[in-house]
Protein backbone atom coordinates (compact mmCIF):
# COMPACT_ATOMS: atom_id res chain seq x y z
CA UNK A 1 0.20 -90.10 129.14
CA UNK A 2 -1.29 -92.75 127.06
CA UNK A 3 -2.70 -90.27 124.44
CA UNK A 4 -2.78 -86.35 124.10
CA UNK A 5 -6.54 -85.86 123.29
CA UNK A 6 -9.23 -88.75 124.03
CA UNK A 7 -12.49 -87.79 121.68
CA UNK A 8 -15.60 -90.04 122.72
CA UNK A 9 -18.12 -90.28 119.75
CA UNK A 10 -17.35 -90.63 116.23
CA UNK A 11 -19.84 -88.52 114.65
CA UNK A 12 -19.19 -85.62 112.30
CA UNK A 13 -17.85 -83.35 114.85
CA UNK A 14 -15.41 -86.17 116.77
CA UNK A 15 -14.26 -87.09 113.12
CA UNK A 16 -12.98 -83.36 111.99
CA UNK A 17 -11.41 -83.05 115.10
CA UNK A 18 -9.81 -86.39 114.87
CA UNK A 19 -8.93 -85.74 111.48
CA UNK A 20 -7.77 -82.21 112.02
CA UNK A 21 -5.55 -83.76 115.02
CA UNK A 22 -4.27 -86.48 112.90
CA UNK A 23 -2.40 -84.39 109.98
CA UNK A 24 -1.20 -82.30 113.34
CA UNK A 25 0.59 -85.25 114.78
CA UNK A 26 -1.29 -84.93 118.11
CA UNK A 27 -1.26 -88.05 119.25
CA UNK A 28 -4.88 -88.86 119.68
CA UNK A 29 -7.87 -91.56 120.00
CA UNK A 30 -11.36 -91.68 119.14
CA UNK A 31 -13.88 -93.87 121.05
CA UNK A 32 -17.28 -95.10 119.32
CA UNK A 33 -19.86 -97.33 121.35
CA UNK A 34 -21.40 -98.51 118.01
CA UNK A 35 -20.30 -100.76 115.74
CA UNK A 36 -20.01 -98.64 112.49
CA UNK A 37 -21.69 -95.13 113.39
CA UNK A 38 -24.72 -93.25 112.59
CA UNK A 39 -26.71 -95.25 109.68
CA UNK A 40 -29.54 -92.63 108.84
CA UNK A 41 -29.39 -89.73 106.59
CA UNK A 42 -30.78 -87.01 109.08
CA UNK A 43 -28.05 -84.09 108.70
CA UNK A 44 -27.92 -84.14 105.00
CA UNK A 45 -27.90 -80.91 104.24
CA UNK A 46 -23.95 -79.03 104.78
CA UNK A 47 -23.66 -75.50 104.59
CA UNK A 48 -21.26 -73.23 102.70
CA UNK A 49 -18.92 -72.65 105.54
CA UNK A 50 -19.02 -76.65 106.11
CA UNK A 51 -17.71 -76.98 102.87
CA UNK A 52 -14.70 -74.65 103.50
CA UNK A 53 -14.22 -76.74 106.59
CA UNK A 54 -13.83 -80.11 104.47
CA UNK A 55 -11.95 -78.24 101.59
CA UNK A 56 -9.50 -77.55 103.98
CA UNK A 57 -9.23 -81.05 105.92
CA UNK A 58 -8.80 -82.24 101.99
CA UNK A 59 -12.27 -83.96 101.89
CA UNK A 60 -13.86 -81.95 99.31
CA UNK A 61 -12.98 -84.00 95.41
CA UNK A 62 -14.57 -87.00 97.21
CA UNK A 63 -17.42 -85.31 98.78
CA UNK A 64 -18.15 -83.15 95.54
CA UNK A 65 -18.33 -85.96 93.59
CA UNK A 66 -21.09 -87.66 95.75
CA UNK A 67 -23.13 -84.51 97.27
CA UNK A 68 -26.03 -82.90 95.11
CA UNK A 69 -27.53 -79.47 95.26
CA UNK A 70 -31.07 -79.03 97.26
CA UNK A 71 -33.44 -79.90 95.19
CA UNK A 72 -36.14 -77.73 93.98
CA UNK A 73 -39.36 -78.78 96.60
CA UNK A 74 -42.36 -79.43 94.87
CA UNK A 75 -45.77 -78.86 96.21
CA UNK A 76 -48.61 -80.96 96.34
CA UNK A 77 -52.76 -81.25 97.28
CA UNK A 78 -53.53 -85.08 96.96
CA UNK A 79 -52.58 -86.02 93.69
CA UNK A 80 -52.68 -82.32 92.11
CA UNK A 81 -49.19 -80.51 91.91
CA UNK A 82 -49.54 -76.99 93.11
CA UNK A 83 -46.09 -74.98 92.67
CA UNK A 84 -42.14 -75.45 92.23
CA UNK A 85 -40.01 -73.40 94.41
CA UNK A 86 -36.44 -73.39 95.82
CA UNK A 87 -35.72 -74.53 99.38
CA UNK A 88 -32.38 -73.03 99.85
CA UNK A 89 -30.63 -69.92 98.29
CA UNK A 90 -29.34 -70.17 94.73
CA UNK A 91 -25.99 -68.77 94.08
CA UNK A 92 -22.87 -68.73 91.79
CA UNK A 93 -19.30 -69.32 93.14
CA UNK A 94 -17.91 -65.83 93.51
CA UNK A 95 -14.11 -64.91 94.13
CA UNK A 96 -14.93 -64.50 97.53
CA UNK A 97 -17.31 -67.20 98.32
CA UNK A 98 -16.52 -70.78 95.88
CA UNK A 99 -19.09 -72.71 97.54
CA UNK A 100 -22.24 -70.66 97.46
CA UNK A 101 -24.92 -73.00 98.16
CA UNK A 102 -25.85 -75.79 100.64
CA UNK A 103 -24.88 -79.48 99.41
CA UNK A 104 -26.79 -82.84 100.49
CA UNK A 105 -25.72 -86.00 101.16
CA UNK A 106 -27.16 -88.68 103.65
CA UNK A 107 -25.49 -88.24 106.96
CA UNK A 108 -24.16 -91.84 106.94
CA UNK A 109 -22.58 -91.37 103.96
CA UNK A 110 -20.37 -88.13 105.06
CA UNK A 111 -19.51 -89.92 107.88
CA UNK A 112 -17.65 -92.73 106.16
CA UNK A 113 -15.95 -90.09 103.73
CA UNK A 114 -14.92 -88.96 107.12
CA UNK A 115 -13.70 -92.57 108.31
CA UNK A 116 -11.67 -92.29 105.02
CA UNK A 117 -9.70 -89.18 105.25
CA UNK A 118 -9.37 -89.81 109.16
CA UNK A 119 -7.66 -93.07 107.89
CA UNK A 120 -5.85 -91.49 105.22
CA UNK A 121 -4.33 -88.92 107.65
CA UNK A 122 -3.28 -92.39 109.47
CA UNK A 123 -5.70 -92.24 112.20
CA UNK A 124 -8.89 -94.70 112.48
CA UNK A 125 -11.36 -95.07 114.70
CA UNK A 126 -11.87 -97.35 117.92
CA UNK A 127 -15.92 -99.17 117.02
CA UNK A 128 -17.59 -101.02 119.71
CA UNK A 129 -15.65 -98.96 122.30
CA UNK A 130 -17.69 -96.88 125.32
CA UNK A 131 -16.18 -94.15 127.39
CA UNK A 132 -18.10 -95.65 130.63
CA UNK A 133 -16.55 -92.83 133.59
CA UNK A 134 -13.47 -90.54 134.09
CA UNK A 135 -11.95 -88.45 136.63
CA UNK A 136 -9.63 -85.65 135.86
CA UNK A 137 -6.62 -83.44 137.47
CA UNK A 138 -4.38 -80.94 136.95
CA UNK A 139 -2.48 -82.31 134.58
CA UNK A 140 -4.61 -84.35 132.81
CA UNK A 141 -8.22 -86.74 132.85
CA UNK A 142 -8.33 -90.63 133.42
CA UNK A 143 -10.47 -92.25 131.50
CA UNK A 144 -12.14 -95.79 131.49
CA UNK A 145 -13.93 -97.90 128.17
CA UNK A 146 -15.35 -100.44 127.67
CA UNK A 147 -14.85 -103.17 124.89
CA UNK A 148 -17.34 -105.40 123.21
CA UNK A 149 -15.84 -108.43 124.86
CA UNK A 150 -16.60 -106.87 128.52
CA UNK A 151 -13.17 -105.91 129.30
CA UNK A 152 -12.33 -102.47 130.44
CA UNK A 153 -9.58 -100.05 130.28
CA UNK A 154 -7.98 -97.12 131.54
CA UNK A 155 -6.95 -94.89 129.08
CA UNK A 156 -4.93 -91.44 130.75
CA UNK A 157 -4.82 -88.43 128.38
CA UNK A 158 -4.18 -84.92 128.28
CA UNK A 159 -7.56 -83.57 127.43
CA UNK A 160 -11.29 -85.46 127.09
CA UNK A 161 -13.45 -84.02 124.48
CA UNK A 162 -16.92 -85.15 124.53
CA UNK A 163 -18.49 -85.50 121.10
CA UNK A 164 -20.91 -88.22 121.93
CA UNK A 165 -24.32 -86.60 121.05
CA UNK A 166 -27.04 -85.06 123.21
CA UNK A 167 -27.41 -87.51 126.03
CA UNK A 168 -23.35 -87.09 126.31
CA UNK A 169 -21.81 -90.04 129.00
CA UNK A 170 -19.39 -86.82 129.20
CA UNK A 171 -21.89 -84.08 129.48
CA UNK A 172 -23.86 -85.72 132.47
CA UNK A 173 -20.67 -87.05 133.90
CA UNK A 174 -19.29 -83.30 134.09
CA UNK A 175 -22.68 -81.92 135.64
CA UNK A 176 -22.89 -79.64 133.28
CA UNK A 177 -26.49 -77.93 132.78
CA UNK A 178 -28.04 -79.10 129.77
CA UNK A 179 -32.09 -78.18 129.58
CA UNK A 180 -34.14 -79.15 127.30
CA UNK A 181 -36.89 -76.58 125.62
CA UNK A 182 -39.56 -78.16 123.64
CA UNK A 183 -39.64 -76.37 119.62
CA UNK A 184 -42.55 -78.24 118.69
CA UNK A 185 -44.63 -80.89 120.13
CA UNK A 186 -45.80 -82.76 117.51
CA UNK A 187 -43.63 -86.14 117.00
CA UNK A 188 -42.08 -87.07 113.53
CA UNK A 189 -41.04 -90.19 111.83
CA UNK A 190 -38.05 -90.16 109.18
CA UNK A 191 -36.98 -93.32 107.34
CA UNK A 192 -34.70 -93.81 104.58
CA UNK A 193 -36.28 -96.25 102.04
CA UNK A 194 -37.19 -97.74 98.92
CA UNK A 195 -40.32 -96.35 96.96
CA UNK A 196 -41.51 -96.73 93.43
CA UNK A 197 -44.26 -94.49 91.44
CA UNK A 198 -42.83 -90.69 91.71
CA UNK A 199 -39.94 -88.87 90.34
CA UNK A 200 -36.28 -88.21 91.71
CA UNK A 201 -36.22 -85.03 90.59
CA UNK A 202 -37.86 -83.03 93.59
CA UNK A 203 -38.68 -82.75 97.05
CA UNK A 204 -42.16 -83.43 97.62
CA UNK A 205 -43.71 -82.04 99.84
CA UNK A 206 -47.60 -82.57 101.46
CA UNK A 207 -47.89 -79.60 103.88
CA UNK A 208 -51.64 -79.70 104.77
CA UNK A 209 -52.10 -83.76 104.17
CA UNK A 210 -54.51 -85.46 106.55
CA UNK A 211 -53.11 -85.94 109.96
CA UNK A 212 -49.88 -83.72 109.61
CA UNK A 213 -47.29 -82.86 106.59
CA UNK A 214 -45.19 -85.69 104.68
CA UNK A 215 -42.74 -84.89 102.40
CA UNK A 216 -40.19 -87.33 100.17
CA UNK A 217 -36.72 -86.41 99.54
CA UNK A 218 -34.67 -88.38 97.54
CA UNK A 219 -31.44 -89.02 98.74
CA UNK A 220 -28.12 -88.52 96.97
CA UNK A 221 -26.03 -91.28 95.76
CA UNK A 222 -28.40 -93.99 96.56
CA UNK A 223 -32.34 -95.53 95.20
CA UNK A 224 -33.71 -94.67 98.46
CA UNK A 225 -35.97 -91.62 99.57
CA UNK A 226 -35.86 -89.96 102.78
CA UNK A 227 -39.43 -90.16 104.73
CA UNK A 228 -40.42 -86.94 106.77
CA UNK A 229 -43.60 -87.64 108.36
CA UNK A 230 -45.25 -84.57 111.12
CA UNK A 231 -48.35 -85.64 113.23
CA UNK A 232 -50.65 -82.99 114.12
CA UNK A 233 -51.47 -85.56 117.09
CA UNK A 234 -49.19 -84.70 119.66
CA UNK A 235 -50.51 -87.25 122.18
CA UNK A 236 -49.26 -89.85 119.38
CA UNK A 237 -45.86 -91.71 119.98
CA UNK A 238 -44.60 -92.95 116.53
CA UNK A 239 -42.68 -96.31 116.67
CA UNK A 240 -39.79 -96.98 114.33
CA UNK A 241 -40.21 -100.75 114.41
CA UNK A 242 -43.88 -100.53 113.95
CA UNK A 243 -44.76 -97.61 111.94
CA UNK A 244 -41.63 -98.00 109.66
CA UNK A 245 -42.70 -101.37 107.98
CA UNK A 246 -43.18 -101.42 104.42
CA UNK A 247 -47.00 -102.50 105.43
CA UNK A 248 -47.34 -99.22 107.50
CA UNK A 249 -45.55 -96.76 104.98
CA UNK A 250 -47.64 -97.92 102.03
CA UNK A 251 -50.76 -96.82 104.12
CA UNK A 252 -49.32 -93.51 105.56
CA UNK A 253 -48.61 -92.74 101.68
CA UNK A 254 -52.07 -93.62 100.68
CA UNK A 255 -53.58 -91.76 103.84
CA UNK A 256 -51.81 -88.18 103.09
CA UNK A 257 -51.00 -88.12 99.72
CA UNK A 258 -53.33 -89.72 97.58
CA UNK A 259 -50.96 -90.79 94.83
CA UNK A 260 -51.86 -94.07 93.30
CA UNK A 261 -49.12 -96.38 92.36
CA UNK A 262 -46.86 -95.85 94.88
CA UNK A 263 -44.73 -99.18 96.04
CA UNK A 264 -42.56 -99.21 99.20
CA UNK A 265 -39.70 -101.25 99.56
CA UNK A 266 -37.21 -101.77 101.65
CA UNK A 267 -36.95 -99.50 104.96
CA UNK A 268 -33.27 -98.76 105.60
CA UNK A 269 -33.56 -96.94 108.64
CA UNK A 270 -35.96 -95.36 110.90
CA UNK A 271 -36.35 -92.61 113.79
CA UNK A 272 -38.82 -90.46 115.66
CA UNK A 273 -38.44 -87.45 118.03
CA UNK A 274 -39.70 -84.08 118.63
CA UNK A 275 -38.30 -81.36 118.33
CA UNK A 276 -36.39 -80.10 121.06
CA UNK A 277 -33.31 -77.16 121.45
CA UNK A 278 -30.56 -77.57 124.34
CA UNK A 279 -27.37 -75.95 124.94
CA UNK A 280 -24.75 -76.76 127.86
CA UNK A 281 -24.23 -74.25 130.31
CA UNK A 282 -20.15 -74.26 129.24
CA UNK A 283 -18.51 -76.15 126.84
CA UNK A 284 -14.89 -76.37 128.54
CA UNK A 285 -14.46 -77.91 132.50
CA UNK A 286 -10.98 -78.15 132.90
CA UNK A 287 -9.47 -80.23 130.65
CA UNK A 288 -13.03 -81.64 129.50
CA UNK A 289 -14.07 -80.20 126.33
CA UNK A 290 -17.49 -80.24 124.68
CA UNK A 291 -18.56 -80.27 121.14
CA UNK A 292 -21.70 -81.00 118.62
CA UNK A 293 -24.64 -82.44 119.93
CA UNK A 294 -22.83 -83.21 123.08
CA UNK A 295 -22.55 -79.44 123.75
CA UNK A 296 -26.09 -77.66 121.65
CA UNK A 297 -29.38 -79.63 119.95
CA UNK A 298 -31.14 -77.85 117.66
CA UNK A 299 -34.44 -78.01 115.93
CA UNK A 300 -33.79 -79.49 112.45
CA UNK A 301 -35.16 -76.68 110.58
CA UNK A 302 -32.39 -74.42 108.46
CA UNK A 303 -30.13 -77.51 108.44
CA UNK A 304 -28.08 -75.88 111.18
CA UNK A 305 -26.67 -78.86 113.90
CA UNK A 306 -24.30 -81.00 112.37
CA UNK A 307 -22.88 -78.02 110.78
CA UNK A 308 -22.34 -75.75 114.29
CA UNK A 309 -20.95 -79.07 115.74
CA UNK A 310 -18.28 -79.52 112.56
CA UNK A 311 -17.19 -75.87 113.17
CA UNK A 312 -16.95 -76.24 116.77
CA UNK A 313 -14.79 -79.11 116.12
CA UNK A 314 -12.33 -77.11 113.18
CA UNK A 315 -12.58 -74.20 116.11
CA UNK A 316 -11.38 -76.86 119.06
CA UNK A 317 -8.56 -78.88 116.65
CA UNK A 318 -5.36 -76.50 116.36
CA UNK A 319 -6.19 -74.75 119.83
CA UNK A 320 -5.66 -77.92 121.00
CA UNK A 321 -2.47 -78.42 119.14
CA UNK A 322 -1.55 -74.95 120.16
CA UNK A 323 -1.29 -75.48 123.89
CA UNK A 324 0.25 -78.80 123.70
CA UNK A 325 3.03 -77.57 122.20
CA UNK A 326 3.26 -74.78 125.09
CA UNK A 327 1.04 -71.96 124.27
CA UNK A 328 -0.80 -69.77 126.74
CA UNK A 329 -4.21 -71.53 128.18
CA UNK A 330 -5.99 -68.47 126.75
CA UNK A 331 -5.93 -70.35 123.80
CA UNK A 332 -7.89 -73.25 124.49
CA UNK A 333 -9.95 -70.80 126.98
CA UNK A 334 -10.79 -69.01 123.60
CA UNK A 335 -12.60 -72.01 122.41
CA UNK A 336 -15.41 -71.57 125.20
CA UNK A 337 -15.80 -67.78 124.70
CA UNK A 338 -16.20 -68.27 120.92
CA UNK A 339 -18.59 -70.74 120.57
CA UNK A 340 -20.51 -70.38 123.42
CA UNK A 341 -22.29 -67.29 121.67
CA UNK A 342 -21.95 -68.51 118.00
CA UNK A 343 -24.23 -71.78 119.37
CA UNK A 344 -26.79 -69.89 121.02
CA UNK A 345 -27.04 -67.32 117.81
CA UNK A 346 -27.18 -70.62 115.97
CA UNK A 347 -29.88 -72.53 118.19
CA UNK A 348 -31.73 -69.51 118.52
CA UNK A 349 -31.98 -69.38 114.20
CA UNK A 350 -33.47 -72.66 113.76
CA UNK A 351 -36.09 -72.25 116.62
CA UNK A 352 -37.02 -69.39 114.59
CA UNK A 353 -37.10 -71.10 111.39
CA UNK A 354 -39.38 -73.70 112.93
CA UNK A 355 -41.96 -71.51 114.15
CA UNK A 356 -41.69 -70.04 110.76
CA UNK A 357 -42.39 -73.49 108.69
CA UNK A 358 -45.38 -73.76 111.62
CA UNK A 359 -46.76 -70.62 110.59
CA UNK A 360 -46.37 -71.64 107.13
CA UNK A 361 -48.47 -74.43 107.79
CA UNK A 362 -46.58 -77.45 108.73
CA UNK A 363 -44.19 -77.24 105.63
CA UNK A 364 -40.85 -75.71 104.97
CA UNK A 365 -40.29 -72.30 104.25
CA UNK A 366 -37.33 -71.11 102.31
CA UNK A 367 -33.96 -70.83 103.98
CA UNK A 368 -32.46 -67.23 104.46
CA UNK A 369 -28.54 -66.65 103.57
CA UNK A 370 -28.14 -66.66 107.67
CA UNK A 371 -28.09 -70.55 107.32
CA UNK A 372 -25.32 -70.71 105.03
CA UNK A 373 -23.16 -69.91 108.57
CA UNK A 374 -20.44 -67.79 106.49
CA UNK A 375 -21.57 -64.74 108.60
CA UNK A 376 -20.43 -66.19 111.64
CA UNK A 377 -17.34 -64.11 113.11
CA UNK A 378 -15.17 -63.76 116.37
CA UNK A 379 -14.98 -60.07 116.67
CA UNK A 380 -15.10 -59.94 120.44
CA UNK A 381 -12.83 -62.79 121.10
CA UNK A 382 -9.72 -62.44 123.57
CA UNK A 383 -7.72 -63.59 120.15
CA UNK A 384 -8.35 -61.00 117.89
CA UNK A 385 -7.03 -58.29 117.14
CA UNK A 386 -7.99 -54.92 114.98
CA UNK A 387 -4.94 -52.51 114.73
CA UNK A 388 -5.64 -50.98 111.28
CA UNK A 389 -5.23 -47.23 111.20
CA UNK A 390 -8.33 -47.10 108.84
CA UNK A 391 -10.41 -49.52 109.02
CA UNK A 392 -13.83 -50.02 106.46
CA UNK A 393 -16.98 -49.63 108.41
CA UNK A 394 -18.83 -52.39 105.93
CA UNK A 395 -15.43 -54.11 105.09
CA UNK A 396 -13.67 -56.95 106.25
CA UNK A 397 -12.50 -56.53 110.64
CA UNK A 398 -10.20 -59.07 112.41
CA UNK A 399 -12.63 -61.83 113.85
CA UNK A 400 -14.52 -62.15 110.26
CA UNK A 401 -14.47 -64.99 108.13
CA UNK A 402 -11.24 -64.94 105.64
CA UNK A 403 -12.18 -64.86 102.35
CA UNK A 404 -11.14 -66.84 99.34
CA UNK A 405 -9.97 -65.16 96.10
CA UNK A 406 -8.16 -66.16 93.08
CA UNK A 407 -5.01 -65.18 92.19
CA UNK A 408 -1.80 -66.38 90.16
CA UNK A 409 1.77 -67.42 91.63
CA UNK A 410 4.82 -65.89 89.43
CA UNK A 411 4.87 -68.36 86.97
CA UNK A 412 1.34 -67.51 85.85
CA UNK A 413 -0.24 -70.80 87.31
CA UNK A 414 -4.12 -69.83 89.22
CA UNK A 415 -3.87 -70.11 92.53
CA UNK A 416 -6.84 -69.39 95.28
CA UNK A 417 -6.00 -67.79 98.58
CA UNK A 418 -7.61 -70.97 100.01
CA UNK A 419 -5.14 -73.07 98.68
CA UNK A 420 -2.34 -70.93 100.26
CA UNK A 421 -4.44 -71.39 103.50
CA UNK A 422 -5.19 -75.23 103.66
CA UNK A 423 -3.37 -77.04 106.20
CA UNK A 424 -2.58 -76.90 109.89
CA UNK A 425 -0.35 -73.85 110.07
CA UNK A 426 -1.47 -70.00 110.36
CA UNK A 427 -0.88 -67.89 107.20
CA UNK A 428 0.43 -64.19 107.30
CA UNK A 429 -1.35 -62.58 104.11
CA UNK A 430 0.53 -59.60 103.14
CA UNK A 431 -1.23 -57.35 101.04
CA UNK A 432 0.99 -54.40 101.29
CA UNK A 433 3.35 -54.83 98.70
CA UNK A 434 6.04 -53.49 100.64
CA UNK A 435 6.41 -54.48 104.35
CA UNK A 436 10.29 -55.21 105.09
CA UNK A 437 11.19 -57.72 107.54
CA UNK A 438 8.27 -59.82 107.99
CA UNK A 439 8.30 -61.81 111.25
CA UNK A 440 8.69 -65.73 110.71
CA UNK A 441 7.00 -68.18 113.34
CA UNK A 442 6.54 -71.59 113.69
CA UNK A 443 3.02 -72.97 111.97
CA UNK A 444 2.63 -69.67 109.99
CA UNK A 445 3.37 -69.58 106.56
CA UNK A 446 4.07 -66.35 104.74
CA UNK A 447 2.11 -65.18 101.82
CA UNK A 448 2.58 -61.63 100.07
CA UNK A 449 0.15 -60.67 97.11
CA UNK A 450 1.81 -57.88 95.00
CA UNK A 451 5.37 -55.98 95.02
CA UNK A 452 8.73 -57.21 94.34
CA UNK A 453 8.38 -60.45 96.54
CA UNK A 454 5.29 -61.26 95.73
CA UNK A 455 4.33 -65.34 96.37
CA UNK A 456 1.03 -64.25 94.60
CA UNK A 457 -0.30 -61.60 91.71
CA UNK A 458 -3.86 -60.59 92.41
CA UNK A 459 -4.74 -60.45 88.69
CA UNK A 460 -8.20 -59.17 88.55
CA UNK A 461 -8.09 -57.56 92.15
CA UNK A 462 -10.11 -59.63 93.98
CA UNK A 463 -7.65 -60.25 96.94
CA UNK A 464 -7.26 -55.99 97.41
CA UNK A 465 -11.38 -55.94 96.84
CA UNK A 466 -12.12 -58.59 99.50
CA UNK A 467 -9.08 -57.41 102.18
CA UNK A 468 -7.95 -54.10 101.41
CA UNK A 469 -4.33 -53.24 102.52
CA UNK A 470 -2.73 -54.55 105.18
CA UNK A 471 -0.79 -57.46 106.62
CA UNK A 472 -3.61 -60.08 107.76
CA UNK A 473 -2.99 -63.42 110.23
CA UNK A 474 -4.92 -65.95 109.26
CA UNK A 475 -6.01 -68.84 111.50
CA UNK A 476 -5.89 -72.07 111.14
CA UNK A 477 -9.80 -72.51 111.06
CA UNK A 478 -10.43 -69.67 108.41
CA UNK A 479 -10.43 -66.77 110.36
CA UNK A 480 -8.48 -63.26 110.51
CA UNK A 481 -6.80 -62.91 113.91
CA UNK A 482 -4.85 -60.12 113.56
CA UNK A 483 -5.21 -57.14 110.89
CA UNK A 484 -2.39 -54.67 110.86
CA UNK A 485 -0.52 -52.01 109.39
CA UNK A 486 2.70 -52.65 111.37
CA UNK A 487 4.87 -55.66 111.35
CA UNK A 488 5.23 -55.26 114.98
CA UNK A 489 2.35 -56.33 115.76
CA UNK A 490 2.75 -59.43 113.91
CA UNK A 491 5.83 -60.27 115.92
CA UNK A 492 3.28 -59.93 119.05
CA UNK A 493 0.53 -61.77 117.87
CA UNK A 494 2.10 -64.64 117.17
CA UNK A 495 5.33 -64.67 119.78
CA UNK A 496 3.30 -67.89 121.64
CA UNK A 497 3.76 -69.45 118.09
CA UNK A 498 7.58 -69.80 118.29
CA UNK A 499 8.76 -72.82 118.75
């Protein structure tokens, strides 16, 4: 094989699974048809479960330091301000949850944090390079790009996975069933660019302006505003290169929102569509694998798509790994039965929460806690397990989310539970105090909170509070796969994990 895992399109969901592969040492490539990747800011806004993703790839001090809360939206009728309100849930870090709240940042700028850490973890990624075709077998797919020079090659790998957006070269090649369902007719024009003459300090928002709603986002990091334009006019086809002009966005402004003073600048980047929601049939063939866009499109209300394609990627990564290294194939079949439902639940949420914002009256209407994704959970799935004598009917099962909670190692240094999970390897949380003989496996790293041989003291009870007792396997991606009162099954759950 020339590679282990081929990943075509090097958007937020083929970088975290290139970078999740990379500090794996799974020998990998990732394939991008453009030049330098997606230049807009649509997919700013990344969701508390997100976060946990990119705290535990190791992305978080640099994408802290650039990200910015949602700003508070401001309302407006012409010139007159109306009302101040919140967008998104407020919320305080909590020993459980450390990143309560949605962060923004313009897409193309979390992309090249990703380009960095994917370099960092000594991977990089292939620009100007197009998966054309590919044929696959039983033991693994055949491949062929295309370079900017014309020249092609044929690249053979273990496994495909198609992260190349929603018209997927891998998607259509597969013949997998992808339909389209129109959300909302009415077209929409973003643009990222310069404008003069109103504040940085809010959203603003014209829901009822002639013509359809326009709202003005200023963008994190950078002078430039984000442009959300709706047309009530659903016969009308906006064009980037024409409607996008500094000419044409100084008279949309003075059309709907009757603000004198306002001076455009430079336009960045531009875009129109309509709103649309899609979702492939199956996101495994074989050894094809989909993910992001390439496998579910969502209306861009409740900030939902980039984020269900990043956790289908930190879902895909160490399965991956897993059966590479010679675990069962009900690993990697788990991938399909997990996120097949999550991405429906998912796409089904943000229709909803467009046909709310319609009702509203063609503005945004605040987000619910739903959106914040740290409700998803895998309690059917084929890999978890619930073998607790007792367990809480309102408490944590095997299949939730893991949560965080700070603690101290024996010295007296803090330490978070997250820290004791980040990396590639499963962890074994042991919150008994007193079960002999733990079993010892390869990728799973052994962590007991209280009692004699304690790695960890939970000092104000927060780990007991948020687990209760029992020994707990963690996954790799954040979730519990096993809970337990009996070593045993430890030794059983993770037997495929022995080297």
């Amino acid at each position: 094989m020339d590679t282990e895992v081929l990943i075509s399109g090097a958007g937020p969901a083929g970088l975290v699974l290139a970078a999740d592969l990379a500090r794996r040492g799974v020998r990998h490539r990732i394939v991008e048809r453009s030049e330098r990747g997606f230049p807009g800011s649509r997919g700013a806004g990344i969701q508390p479960r997100t976060l946990e993703a990119f705290d535990d790839l190791g992305l978080m001090p640099g994408y802290l330091a650039e990200a910015g809360p949602c700003p508070p939206v401001q309302t407006w009728e012409g010139a007159e301000r109306l009302r101040t309100w919140d967008l998104v849930e407020r919320g305080e870090p909590t020993p459980a949850v450390p990143y309560p709240e949605t962060r923004m940042l313009p897409q193309w700028r979390t992309v090249e944090l990703l380009y960095a850490r994917l370099e960092e973890l000594g991977g990089q990624v292939e620009f100007s390079t197009e998966l054309t075709g590919f044929d696959q077998d039983e033991d693994g797919v055949t491949a062929t790009l295309r370079h900017a020079d014309g020249s092609t090659e044929s690249v053979r790998a273990r496994y495909l996975v198609g992260t190349d957006g929603s018209r997927s070269t891998v998607r259509r090649a597969l013949g997998t069933p992808f339909t389209r369902t129109p959300v909302d007719a009415r077209p929409v024009l973003l643009a990222d660019f310069m404008v003069e003459g109103i504040d940085r300090d809010h959203w603003h928002m014209w829901p009822t302006a002639p013509g359809g709603m326009i709202a003005l986002r200023p963008l994190e990091g950078v002078e430039t505003f984000q442009l959300i334009a709706g047309f009530n006019d659903t016969a009308h086809e906006p064009d980037p290169e024409r409607d996008a002009t500094p000419e044409a966005l100084t008279r949309l402004l003075a059309e709907r929102t009757g603000l004198p003073g306002l001076r455009v600048g430079e336009v960045r980047w531009s875009s129109a569509f309509r709103a649309n929601a899609a979702m492939a049939e199956r996101f495994r063939t074989g050894r094809v694998l989909l993910a992001g866009d390439a496998a579910h499109i969502h209306a861009p209300a409740g900030g939902q798509g980039l984020n269900t394609g990043v956790q289908d990627a930190y879902n895909l990564g160490w399965k991956l790994e897993a059966v590479l290294r010679g675990a069962p194939g009900t690993v990697l079949d788990s991938y399909d039965t997990e996120r097949v439902p999550v991405a429906a639940h998912v796409l089904s949420l943000s229709t909803r929460q467009n046909a709310a914002d319609r009702a509203a009256g063609s503005g945004l209407t605040p987000r619910g806690s739903e959106t914040l994704q740290l409700n998803i959970a895998y309690r059917e799935s084929p890999l978890t397990q619930e073998r607790r004598r007792q367990v809480p009917e309102d408490g944590l099962h095997a299949g939730d989310r893991a949560p965080d909670a700070p603690c101290h190692d024996v010295a007296g240094a803090p330490v978070r539970l997250f820290d004791a999970f980040r990396g590639p390897h499963f962890t074994l949380l042991d919150l008994t105090g007193q079960a002999p003989g733990l079993p010892s496996a390869a990728r799973m790293r052994t962590c007991r909170v209280g009692g004699p041989e304690a790695d960890l003291v939970d000092t104000d009870g927060h780990a007991k509070s948020a687990y209760g007792t029992g020994l707990f396997v963690i996954r790799p991606d954040g979730y519990v796969g096993l809970a337990t009162d009996d070593p045993a099954d430890v030794r059983e759950y993770v037997g495929w994990l022995r080297p």
